[in-house]
PDB file of N, CA and C in Angstrom:
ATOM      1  N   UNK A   1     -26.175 -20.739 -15.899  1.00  0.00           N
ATOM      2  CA  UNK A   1     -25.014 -20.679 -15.040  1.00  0.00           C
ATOM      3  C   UNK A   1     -25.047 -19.388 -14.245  1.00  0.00           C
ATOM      4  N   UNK A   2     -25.077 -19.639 -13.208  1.00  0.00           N
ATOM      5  CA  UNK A   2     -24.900 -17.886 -12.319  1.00  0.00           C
ATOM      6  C   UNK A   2     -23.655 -17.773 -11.755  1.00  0.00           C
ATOM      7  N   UNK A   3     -23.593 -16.441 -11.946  1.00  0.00           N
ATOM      8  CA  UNK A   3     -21.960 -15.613 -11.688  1.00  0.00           C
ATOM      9  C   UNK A   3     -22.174 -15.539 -10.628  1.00  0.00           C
ATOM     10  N   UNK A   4     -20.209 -15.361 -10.093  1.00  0.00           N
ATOM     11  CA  UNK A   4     -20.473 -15.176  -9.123  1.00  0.00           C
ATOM     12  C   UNK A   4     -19.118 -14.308  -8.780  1.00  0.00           C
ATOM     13  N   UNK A   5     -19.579 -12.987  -8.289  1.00  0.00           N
ATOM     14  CA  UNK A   5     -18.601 -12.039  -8.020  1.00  0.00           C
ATOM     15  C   UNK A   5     -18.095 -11.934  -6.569  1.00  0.00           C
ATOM     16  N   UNK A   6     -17.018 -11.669  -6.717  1.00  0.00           N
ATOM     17  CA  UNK A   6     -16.225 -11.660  -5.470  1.00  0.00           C
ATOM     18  C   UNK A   6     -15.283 -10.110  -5.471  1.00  0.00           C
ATOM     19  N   UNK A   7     -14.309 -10.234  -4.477  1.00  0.00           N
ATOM     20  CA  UNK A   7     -13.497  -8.922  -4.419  1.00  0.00           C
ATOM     21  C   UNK A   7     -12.263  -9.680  -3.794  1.00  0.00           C
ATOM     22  N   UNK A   8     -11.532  -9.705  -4.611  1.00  0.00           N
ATOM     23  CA  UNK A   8      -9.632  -9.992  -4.364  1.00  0.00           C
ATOM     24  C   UNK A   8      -9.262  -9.109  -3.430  1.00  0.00           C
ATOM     25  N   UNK A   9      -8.524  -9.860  -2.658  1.00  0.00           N
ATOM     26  CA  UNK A   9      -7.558  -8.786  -1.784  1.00  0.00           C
ATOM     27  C   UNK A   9      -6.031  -9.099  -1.918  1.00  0.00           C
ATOM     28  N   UNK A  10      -5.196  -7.883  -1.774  1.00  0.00           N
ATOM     29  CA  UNK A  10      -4.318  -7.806  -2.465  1.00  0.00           C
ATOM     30  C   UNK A  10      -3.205  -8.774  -1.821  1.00  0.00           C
ATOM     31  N   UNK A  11      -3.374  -9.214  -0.654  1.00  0.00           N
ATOM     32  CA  UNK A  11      -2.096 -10.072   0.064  1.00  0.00           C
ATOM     33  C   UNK A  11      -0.809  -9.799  -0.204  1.00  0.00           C
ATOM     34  N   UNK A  12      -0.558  -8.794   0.288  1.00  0.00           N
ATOM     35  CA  UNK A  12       0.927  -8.220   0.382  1.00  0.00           C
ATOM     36  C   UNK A  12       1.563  -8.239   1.675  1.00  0.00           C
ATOM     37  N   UNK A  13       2.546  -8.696   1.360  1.00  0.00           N
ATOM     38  CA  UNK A  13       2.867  -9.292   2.775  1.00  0.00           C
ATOM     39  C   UNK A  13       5.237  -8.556   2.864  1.00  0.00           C
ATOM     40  N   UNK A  14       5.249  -8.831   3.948  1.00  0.00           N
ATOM     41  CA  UNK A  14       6.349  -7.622   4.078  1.00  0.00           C
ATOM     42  C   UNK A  14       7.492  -8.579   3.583  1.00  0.00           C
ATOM     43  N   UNK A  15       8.136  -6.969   2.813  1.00  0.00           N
ATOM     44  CA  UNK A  15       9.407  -7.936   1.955  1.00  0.00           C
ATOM     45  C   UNK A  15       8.854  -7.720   0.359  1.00  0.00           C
ATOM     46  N   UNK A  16       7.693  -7.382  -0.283  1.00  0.00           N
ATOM     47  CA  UNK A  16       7.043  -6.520  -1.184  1.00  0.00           C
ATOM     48  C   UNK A  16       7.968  -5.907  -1.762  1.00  0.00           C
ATOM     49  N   UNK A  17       8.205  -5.572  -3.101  1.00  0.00           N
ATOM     50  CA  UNK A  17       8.676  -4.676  -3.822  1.00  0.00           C
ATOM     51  C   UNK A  17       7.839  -3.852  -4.548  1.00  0.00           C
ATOM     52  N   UNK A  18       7.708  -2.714  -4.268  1.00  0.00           N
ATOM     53  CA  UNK A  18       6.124  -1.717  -4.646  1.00  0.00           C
ATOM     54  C   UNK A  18       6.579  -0.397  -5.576  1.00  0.00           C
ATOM     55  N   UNK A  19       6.091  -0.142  -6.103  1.00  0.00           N
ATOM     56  CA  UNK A  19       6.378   1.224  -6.429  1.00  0.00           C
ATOM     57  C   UNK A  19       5.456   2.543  -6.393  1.00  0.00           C
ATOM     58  N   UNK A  20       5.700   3.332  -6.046  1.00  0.00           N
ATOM     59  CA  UNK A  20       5.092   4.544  -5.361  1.00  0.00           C
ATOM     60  C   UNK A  20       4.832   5.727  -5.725  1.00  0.00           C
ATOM     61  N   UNK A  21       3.551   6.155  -6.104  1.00  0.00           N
ATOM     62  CA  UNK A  21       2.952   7.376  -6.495  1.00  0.00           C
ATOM     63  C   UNK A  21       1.770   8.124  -5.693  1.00  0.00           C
ATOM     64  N   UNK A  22       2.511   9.175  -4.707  1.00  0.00           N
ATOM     65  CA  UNK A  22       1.754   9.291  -3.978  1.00  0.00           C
ATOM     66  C   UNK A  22       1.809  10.793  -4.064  1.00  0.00           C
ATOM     67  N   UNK A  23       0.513  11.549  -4.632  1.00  0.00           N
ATOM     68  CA  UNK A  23       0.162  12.459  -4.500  1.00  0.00           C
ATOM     69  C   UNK A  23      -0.774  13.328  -3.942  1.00  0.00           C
ATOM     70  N   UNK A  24      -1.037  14.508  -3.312  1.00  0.00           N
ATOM     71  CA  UNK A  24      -2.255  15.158  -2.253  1.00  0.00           C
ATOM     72  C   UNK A  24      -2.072  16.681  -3.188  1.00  0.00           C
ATOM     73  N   UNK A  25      -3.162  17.181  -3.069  1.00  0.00           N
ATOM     74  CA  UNK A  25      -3.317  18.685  -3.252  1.00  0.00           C
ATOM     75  C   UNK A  25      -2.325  19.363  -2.628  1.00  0.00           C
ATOM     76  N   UNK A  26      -2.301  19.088  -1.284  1.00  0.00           N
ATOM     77  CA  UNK A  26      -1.405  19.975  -0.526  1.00  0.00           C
ATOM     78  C   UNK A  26       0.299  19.867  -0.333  1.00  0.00           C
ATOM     79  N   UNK A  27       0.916  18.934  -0.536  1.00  0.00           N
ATOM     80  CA  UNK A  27       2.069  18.433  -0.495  1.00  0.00           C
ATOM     81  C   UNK A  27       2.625  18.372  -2.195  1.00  0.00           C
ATOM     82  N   UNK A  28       3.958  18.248  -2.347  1.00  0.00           N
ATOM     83  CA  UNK A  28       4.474  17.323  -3.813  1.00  0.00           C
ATOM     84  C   UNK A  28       4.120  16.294  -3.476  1.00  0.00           C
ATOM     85  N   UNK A  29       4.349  15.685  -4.761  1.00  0.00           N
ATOM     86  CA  UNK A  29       4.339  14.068  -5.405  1.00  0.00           C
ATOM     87  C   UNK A  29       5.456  13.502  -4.751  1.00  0.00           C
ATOM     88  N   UNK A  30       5.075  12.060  -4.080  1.00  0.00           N
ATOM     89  CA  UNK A  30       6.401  11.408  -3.787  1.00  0.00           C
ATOM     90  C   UNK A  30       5.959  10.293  -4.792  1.00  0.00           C
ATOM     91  N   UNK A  31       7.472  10.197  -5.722  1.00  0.00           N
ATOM     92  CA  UNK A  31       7.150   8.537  -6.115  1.00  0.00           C
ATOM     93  C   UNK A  31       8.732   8.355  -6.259  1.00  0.00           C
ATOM     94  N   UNK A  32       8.717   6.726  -6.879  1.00  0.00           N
ATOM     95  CA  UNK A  32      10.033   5.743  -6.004  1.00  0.00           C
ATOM     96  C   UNK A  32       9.527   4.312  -5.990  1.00  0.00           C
ATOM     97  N   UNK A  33      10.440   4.118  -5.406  1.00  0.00           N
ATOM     98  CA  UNK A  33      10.307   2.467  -5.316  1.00  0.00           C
ATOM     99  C   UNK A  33      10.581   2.195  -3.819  1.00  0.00           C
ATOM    100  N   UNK A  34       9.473   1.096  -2.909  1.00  0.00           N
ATOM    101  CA  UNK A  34       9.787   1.103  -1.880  1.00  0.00           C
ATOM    102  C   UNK A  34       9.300  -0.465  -1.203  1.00  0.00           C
ATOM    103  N   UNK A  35       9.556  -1.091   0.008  1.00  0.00           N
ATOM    104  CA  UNK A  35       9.623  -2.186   0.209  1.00  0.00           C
ATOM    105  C   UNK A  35       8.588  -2.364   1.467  1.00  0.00           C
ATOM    106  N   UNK A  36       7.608  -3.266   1.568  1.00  0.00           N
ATOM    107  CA  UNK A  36       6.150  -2.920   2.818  1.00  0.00           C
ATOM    108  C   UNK A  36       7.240  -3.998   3.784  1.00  0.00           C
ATOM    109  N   UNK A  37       6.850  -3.125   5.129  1.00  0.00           N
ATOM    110  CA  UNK A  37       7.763  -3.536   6.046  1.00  0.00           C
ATOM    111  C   UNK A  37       6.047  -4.078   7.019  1.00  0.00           C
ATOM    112  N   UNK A  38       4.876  -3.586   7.493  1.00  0.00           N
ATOM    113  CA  UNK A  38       3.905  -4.197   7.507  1.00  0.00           C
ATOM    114  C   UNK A  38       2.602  -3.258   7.712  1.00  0.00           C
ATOM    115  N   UNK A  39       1.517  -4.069   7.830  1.00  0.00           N
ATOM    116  CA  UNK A  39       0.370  -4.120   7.952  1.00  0.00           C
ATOM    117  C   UNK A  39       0.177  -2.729   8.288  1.00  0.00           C
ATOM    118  N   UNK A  40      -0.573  -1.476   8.106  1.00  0.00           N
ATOM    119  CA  UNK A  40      -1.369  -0.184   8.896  1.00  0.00           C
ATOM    120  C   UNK A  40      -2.512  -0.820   9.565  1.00  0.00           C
ATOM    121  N   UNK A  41      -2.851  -1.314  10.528  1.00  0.00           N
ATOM    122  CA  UNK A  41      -4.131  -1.692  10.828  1.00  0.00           C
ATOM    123  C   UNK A  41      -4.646  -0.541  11.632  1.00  0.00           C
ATOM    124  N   UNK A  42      -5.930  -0.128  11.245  1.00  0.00           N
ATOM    125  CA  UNK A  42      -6.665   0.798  11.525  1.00  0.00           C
ATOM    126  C   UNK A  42      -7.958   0.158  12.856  1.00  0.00           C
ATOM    127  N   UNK A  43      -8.846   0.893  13.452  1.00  0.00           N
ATOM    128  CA  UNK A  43      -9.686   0.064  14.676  1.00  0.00           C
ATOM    129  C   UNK A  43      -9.984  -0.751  13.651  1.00  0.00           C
ATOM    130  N   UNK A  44     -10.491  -1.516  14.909  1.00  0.00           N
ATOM    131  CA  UNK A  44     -11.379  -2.502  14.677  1.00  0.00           C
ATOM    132  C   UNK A  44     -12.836  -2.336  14.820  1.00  0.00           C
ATOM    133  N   UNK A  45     -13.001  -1.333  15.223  1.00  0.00           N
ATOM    134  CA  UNK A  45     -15.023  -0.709  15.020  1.00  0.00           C
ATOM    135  C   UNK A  45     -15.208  -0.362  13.531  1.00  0.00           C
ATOM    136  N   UNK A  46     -14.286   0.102  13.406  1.00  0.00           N
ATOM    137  CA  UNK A  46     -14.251   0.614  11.729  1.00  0.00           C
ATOM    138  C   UNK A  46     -14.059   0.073  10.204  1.00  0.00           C
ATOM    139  N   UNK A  47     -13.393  -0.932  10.620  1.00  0.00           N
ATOM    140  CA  UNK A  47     -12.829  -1.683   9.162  1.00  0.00           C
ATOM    141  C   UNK A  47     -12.003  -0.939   8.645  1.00  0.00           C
ATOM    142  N   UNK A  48     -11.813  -1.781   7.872  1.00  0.00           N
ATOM    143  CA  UNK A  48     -10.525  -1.255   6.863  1.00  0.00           C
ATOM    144  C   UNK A  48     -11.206  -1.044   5.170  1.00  0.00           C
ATOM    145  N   UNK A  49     -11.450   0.824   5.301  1.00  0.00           N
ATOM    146  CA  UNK A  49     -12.488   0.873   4.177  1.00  0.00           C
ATOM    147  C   UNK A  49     -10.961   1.327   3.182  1.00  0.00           C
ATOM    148  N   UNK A  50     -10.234   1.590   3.313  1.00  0.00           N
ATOM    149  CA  UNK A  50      -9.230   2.145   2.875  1.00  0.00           C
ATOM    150  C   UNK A  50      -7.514   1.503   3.322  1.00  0.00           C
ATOM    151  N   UNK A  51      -7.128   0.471   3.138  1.00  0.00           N
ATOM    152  CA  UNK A  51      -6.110  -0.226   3.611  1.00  0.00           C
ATOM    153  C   UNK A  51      -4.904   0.433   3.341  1.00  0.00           C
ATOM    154  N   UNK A  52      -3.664   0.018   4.251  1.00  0.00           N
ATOM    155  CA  UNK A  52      -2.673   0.941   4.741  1.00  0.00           C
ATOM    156  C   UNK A  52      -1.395   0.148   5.151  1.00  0.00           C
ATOM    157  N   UNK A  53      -0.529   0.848   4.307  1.00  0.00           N
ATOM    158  CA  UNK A  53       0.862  -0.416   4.878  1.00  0.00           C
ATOM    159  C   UNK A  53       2.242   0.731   5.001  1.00  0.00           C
ATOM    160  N   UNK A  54       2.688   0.481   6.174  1.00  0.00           N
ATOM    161  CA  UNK A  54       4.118   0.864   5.890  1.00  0.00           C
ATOM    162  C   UNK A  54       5.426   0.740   5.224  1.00  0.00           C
ATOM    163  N   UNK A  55       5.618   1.529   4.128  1.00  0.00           N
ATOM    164  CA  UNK A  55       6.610   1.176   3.377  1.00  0.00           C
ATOM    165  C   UNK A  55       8.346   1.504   3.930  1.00  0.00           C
ATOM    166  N   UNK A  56       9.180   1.129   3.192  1.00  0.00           N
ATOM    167  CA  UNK A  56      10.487   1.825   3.403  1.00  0.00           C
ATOM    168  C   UNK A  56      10.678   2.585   2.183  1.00  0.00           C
ATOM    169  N   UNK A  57      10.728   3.518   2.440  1.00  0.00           N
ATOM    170  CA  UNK A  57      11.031   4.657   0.521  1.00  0.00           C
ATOM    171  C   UNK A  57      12.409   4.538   0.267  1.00  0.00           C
ATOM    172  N   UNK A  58      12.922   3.658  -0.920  1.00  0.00           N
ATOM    173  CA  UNK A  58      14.349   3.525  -0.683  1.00  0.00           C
ATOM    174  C   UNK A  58      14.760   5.307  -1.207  1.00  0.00           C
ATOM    175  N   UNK A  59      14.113   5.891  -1.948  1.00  0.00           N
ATOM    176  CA  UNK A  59      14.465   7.384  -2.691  1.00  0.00           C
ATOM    177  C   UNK A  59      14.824   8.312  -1.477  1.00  0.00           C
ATOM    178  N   UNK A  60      13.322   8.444  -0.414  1.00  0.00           N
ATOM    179  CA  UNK A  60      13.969   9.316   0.715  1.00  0.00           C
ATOM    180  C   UNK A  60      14.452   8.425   2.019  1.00  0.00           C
ATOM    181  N   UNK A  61      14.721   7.481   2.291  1.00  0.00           N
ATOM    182  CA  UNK A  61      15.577   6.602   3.552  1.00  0.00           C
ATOM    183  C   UNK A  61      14.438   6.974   4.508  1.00  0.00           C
ATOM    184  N   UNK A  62      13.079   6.365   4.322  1.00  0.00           N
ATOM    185  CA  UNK A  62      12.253   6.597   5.799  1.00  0.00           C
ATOM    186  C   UNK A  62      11.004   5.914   5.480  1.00  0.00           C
ATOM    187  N   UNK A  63      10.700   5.028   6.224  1.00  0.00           N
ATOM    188  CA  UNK A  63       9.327   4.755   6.477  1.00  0.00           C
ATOM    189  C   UNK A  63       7.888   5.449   6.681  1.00  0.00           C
ATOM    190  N   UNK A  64       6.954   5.314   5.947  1.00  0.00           N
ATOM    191  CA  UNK A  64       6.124   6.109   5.954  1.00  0.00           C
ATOM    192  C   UNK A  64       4.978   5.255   5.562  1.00  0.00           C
ATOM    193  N   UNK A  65       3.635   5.500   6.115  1.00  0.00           N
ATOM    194  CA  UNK A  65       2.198   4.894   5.964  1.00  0.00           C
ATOM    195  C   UNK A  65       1.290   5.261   4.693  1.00  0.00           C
ATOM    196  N   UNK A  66       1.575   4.484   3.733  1.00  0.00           N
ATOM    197  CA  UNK A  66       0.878   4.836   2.196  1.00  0.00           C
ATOM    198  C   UNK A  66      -0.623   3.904   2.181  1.00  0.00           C
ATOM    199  N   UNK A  67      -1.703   4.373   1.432  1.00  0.00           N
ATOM    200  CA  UNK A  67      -2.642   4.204   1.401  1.00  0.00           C
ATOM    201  C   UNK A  67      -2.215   3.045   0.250  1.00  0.00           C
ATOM    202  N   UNK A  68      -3.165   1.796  -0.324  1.00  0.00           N
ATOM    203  CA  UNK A  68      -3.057   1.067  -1.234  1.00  0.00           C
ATOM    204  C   UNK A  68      -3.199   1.837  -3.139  1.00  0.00           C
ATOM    205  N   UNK A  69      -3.836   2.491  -2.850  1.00  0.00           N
ATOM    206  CA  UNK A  69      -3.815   3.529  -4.043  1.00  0.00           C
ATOM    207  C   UNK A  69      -3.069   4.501  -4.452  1.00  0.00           C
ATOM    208  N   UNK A  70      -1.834   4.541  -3.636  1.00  0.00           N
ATOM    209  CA  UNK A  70      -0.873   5.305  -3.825  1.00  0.00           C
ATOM    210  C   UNK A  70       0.604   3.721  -4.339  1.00  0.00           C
ATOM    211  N   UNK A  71       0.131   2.605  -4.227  1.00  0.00           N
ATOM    212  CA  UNK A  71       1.432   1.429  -4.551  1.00  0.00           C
ATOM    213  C   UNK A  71       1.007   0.664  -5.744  1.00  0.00           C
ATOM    214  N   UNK A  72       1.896   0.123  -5.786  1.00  0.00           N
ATOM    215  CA  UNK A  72       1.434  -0.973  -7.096  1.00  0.00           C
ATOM    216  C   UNK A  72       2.687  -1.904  -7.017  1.00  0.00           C
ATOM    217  N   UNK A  73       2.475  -3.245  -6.710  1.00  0.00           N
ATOM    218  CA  UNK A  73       3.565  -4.403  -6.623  1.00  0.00           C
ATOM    219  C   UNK A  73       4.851  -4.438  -8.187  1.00  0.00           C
ATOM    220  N   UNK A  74       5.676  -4.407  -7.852  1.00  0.00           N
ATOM    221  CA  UNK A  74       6.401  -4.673  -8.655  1.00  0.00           C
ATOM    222  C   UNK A  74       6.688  -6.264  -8.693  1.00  0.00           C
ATOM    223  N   UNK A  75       7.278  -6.640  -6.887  1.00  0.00           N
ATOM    224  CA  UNK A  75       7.774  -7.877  -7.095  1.00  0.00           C
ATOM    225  C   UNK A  75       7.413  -8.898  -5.820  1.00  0.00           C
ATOM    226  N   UNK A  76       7.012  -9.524  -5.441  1.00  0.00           N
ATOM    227  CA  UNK A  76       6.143 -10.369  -4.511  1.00  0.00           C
ATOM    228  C   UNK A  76       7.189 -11.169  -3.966  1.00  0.00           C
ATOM    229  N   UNK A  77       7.644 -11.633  -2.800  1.00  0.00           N
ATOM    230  CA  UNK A  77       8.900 -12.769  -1.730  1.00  0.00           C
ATOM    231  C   UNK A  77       7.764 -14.031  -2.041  1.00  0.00           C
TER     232      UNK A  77
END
């Protein structure tokens, strides 16, 4: 029988309930709970090596562009 590997993508789509840990060397930690309002699409020469969505941070009241490694779904529409 041969395997056969693939790579899931996460299909998050706006209206998401996420929760948020987003930390840098240079800044504090933001985390919270926040809702993907949509898509970061980055060029199109480039791909999307690193995918990107705009959330709403309900903690600080503002939209902001989080990397996928900074969210984690809580609750899916």
């Amino acid at each position: 029988m041969e395997k056969k590997f693939a790579i899931s993508g996460n299909n998050w789509s706006r209206g998401d309930l996420v929760k948020i840990d987003c930390s840098d060397y240079d800044v504090p930690a933001e985390r919270g709970i926040g809702i993907i309002l949509a898509s970061a699409l980055e060029s199109n020469r480039q791909g999307q090596l690193f995918p990107a969505y705009y959330v709403f941070n309900l903690s600080l009241q503002t939209a902001k562009k989080y990397y996928l490694y900074d969210l984690e779904i809580i609750s899916k529409i």
